[in-house]
ModelCIF file with pLDDT and N, C-alpha, C, O atoms, coordinates in Angstrom:
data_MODEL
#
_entry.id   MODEL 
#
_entity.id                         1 
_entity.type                       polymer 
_entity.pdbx_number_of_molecules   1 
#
_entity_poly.entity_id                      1 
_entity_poly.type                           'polypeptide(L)' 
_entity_poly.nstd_linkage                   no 
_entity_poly.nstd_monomer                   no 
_entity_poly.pdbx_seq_one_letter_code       
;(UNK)(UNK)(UNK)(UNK)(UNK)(UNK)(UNK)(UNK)(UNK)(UNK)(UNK)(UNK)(UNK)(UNK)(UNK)(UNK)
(UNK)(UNK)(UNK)(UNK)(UNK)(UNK)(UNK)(UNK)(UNK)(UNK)(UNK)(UNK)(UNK)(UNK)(UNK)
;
_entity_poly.pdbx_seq_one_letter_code_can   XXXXXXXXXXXXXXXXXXXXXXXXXXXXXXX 
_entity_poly.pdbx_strand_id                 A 
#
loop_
_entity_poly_seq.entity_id 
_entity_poly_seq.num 
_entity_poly_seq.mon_id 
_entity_poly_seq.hetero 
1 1  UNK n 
1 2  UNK n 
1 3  UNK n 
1 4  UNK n 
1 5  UNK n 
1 6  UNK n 
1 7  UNK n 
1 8  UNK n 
1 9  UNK n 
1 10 UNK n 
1 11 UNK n 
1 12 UNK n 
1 13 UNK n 
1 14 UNK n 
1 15 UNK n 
1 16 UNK n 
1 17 UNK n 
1 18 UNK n 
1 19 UNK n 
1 20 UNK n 
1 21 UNK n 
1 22 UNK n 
1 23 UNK n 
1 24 UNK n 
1 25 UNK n 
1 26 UNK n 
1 27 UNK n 
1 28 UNK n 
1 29 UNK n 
1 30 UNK n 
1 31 UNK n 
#
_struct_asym.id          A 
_struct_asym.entity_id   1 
#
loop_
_ma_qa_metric.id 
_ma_qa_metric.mode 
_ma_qa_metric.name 
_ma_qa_metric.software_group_id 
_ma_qa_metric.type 
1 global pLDDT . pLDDT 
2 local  pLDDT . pLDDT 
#
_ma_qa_metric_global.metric_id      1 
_ma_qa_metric_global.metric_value   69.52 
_ma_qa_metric_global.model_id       1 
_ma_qa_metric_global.ordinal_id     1 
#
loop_
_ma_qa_metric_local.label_asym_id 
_ma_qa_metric_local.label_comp_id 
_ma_qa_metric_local.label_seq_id 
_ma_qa_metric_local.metric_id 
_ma_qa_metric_local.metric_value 
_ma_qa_metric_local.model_id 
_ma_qa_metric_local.ordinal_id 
A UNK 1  2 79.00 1 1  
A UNK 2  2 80.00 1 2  
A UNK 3  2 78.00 1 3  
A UNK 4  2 76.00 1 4  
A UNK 5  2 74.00 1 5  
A UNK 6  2 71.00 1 6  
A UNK 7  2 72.00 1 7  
A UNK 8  2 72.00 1 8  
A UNK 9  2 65.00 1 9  
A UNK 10 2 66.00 1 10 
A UNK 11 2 66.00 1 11 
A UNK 12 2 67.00 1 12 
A UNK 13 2 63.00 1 13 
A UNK 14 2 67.00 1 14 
A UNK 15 2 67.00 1 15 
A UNK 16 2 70.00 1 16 
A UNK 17 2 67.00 1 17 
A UNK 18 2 68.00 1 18 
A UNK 19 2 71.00 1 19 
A UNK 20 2 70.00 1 20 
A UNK 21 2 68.00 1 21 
A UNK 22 2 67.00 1 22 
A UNK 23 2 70.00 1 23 
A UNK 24 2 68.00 1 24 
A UNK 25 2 65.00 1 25 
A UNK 26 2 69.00 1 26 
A UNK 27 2 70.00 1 27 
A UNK 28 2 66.00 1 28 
A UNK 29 2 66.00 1 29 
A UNK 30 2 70.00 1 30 
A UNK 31 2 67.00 1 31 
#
loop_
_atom_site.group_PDB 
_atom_site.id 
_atom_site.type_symbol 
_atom_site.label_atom_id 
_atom_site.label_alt_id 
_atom_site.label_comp_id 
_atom_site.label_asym_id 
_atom_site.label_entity_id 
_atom_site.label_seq_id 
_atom_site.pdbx_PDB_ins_code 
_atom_site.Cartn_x 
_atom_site.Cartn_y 
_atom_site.Cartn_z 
_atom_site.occupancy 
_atom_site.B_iso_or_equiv 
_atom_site.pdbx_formal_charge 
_atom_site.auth_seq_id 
_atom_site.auth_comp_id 
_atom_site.auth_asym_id 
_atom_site.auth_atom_id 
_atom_site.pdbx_PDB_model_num 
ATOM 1   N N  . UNK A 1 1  ? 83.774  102.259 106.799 1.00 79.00 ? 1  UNK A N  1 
ATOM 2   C CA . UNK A 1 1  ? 85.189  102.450 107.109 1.00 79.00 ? 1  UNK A CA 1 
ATOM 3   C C  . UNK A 1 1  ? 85.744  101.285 107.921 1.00 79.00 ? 1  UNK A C  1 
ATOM 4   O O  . UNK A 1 1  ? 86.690  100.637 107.473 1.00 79.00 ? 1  UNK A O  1 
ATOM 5   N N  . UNK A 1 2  ? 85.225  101.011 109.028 1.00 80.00 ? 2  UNK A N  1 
ATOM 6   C CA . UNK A 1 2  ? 85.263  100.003 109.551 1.00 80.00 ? 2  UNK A CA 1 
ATOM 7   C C  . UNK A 1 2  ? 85.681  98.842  109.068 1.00 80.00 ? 2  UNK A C  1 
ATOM 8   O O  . UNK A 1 2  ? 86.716  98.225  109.319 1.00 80.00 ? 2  UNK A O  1 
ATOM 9   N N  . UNK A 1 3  ? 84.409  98.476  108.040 1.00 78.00 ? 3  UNK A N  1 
ATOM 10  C CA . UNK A 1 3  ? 84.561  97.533  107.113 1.00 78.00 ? 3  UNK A CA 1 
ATOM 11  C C  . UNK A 1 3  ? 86.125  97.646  106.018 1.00 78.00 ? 3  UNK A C  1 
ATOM 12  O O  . UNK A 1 3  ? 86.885  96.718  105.741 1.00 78.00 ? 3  UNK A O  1 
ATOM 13  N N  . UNK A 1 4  ? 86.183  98.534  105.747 1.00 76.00 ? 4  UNK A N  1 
ATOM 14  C CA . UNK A 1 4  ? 87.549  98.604  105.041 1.00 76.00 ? 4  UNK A CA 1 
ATOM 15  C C  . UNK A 1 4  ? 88.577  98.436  105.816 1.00 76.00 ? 4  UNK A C  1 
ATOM 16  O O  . UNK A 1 4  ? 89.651  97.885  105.575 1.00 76.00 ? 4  UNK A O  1 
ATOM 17  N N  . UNK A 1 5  ? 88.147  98.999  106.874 1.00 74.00 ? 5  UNK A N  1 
ATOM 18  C CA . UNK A 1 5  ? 89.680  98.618  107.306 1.00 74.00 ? 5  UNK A CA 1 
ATOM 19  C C  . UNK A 1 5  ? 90.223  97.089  108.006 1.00 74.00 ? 5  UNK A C  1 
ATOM 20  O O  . UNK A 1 5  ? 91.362  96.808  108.380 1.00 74.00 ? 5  UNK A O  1 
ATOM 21  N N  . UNK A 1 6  ? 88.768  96.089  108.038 1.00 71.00 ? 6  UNK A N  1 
ATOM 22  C CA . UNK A 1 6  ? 89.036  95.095  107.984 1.00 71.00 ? 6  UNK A CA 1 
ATOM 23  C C  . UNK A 1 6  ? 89.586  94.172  107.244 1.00 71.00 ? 6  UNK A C  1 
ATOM 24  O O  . UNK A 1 6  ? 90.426  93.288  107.408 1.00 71.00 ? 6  UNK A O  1 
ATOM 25  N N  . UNK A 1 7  ? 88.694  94.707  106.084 1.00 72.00 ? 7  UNK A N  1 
ATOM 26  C CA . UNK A 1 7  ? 89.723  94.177  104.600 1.00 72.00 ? 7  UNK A CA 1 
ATOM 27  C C  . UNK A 1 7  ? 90.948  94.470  104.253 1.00 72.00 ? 7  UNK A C  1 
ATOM 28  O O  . UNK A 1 7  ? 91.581  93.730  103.501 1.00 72.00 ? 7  UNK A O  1 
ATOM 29  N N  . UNK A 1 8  ? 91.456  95.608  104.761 1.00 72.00 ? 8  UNK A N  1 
ATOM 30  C CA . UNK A 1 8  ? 92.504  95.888  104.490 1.00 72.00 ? 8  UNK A CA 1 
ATOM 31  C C  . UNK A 1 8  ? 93.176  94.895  105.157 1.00 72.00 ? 8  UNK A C  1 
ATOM 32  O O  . UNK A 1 8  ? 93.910  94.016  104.706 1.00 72.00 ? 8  UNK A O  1 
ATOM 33  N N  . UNK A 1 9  ? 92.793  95.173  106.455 1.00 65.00 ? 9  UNK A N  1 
ATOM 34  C CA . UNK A 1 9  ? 93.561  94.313  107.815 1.00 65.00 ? 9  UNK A CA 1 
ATOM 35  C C  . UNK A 1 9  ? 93.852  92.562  106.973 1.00 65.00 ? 9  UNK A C  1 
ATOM 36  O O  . UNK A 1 9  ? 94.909  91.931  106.969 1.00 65.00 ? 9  UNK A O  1 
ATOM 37  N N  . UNK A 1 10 ? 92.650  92.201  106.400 1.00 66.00 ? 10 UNK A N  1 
ATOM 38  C CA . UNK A 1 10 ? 93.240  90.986  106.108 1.00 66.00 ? 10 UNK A CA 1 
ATOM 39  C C  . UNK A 1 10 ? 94.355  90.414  104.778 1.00 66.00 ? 10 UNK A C  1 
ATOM 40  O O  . UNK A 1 10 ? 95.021  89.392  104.617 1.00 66.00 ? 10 UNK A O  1 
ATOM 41  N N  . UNK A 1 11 ? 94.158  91.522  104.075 1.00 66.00 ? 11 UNK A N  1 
ATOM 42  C CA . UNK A 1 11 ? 94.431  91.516  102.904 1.00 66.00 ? 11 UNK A CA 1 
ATOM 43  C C  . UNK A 1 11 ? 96.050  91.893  103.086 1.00 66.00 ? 11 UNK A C  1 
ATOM 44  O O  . UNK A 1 11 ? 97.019  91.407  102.502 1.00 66.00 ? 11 UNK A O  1 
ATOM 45  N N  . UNK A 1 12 ? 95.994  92.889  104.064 1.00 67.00 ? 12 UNK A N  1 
ATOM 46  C CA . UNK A 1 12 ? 97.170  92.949  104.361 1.00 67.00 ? 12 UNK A CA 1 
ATOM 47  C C  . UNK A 1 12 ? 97.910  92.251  104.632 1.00 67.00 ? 12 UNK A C  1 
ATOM 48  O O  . UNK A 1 12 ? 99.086  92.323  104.275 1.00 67.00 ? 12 UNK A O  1 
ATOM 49  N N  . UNK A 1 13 ? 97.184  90.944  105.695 1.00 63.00 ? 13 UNK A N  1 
ATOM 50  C CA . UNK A 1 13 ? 97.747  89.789  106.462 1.00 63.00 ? 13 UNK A CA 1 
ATOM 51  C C  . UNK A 1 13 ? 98.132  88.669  105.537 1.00 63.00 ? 13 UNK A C  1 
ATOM 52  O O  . UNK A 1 13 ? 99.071  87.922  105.813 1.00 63.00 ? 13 UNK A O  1 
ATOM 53  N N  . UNK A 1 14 ? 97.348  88.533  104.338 1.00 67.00 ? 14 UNK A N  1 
ATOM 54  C CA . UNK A 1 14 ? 97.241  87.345  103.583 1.00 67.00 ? 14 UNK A CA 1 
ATOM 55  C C  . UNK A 1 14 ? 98.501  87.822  102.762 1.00 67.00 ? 14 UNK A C  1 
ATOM 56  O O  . UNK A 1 14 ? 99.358  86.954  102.595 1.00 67.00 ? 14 UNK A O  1 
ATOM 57  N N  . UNK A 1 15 ? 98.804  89.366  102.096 1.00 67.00 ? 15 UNK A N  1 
ATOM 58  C CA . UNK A 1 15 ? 99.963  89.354  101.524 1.00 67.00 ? 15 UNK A CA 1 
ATOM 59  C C  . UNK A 1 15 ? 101.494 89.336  102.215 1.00 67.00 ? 15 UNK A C  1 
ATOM 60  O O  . UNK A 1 15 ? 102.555 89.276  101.593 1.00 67.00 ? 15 UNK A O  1 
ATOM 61  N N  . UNK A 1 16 ? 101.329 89.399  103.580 1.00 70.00 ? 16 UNK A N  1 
ATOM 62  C CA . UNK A 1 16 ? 102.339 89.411  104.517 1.00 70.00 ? 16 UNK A CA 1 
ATOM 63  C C  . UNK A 1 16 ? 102.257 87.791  104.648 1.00 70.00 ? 16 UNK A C  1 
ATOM 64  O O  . UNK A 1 16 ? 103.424 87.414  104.754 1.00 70.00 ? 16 UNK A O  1 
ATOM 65  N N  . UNK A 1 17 ? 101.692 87.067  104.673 1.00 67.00 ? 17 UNK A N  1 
ATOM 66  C CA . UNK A 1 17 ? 101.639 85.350  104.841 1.00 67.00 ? 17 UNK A CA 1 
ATOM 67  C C  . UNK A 1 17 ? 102.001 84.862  103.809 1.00 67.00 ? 17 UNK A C  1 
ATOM 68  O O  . UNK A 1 17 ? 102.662 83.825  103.851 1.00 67.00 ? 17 UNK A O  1 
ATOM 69  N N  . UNK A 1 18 ? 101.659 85.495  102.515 1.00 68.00 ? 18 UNK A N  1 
ATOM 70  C CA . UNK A 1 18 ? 102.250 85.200  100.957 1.00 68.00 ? 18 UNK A CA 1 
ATOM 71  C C  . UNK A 1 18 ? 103.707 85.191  100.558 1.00 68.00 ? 18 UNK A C  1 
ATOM 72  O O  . UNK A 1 18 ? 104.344 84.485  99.777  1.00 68.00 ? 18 UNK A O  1 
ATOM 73  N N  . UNK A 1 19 ? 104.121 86.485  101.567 1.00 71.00 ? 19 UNK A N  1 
ATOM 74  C CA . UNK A 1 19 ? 105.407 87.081  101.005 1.00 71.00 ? 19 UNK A CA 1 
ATOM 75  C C  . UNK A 1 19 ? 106.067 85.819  102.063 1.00 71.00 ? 19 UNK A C  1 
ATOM 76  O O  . UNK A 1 19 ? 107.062 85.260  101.602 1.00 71.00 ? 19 UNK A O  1 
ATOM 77  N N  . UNK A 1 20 ? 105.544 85.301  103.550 1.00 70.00 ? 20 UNK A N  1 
ATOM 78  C CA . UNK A 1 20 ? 106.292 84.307  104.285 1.00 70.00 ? 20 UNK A CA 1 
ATOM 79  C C  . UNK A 1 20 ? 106.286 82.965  103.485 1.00 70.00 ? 20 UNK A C  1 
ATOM 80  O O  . UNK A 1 20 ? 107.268 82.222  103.487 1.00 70.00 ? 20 UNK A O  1 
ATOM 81  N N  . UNK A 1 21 ? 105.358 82.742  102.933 1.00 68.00 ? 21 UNK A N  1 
ATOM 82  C CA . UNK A 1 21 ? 105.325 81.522  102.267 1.00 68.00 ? 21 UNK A CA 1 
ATOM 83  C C  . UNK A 1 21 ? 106.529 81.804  101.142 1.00 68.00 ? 21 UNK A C  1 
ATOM 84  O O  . UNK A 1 21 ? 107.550 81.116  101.127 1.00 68.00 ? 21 UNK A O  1 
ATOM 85  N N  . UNK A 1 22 ? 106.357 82.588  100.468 1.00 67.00 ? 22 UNK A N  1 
ATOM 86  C CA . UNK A 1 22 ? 107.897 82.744  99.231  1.00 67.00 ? 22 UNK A CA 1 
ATOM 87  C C  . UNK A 1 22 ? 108.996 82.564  100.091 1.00 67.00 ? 22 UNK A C  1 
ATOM 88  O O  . UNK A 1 22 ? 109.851 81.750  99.742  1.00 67.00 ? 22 UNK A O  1 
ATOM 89  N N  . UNK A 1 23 ? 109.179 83.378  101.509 1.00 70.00 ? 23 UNK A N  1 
ATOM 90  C CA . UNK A 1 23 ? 110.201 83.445  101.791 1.00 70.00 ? 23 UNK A CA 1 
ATOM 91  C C  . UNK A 1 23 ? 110.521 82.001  102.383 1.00 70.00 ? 23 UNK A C  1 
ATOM 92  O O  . UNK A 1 23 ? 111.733 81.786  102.418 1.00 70.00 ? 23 UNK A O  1 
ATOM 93  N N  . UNK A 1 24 ? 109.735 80.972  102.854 1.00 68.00 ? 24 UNK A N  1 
ATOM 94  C CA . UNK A 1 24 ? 110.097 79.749  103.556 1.00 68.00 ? 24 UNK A CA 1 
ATOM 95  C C  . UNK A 1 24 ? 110.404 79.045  102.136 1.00 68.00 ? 24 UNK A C  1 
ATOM 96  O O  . UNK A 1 24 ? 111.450 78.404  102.035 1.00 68.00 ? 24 UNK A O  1 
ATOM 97  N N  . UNK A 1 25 ? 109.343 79.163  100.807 1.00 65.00 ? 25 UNK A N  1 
ATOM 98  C CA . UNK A 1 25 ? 110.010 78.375  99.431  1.00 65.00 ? 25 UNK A CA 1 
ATOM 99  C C  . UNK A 1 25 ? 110.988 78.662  99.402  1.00 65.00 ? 25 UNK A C  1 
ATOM 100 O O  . UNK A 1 25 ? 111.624 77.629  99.613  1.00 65.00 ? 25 UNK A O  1 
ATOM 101 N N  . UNK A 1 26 ? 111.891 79.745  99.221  1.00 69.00 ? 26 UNK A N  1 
ATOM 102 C CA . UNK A 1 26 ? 113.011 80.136  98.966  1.00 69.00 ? 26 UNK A CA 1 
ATOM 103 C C  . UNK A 1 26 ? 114.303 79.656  99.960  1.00 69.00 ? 26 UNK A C  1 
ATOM 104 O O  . UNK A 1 26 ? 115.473 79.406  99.670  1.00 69.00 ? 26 UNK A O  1 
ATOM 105 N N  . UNK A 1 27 ? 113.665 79.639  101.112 1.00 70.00 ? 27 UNK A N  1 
ATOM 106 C CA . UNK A 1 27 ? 114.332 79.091  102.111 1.00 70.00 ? 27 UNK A CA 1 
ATOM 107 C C  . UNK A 1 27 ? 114.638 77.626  102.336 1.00 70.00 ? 27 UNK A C  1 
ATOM 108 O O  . UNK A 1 27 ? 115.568 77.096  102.944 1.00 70.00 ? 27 UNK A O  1 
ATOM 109 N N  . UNK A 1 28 ? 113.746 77.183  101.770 1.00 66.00 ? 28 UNK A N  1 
ATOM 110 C CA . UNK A 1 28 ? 113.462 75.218  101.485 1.00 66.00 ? 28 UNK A CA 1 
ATOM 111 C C  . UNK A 1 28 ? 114.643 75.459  100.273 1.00 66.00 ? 28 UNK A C  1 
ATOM 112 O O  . UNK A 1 28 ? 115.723 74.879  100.391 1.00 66.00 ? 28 UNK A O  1 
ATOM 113 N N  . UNK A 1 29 ? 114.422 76.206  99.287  1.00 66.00 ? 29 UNK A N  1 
ATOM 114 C CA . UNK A 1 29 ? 115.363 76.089  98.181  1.00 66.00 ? 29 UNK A CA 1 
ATOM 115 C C  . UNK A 1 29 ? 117.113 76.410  98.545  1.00 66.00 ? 29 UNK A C  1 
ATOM 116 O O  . UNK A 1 29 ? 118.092 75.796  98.121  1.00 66.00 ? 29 UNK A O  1 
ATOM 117 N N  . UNK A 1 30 ? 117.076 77.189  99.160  1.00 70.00 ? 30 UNK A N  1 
ATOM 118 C CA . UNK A 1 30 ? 118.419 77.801  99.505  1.00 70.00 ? 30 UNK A CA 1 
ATOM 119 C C  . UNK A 1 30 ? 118.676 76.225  100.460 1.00 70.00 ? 30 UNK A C  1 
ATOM 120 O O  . UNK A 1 30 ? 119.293 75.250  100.030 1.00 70.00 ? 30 UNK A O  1 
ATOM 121 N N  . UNK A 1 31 ? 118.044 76.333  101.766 1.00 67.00 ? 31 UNK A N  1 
ATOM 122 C CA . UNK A 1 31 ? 118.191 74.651  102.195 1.00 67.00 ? 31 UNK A CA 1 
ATOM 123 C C  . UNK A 1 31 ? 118.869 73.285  101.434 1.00 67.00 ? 31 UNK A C  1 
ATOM 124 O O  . UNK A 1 31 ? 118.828 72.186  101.987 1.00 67.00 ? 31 UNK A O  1 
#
């Protein structure tokens, strides 16, 4: 469990860093 919820934890983090990265492309673009 533990273990899952680490993965989650990161996986979570990496798609929350993903969705920032679109949002700064988008933001460079709108720029």
């Amino acid at each position: 469990n533990k273990q899952l919820e680490i993965k989650k934890g990161k996986e979570l983090l990496a798609l929350k860093n993903k969705e920032l990265a679109v949002s700064a492309l988008k933001m460079v673009e709108k720029d």
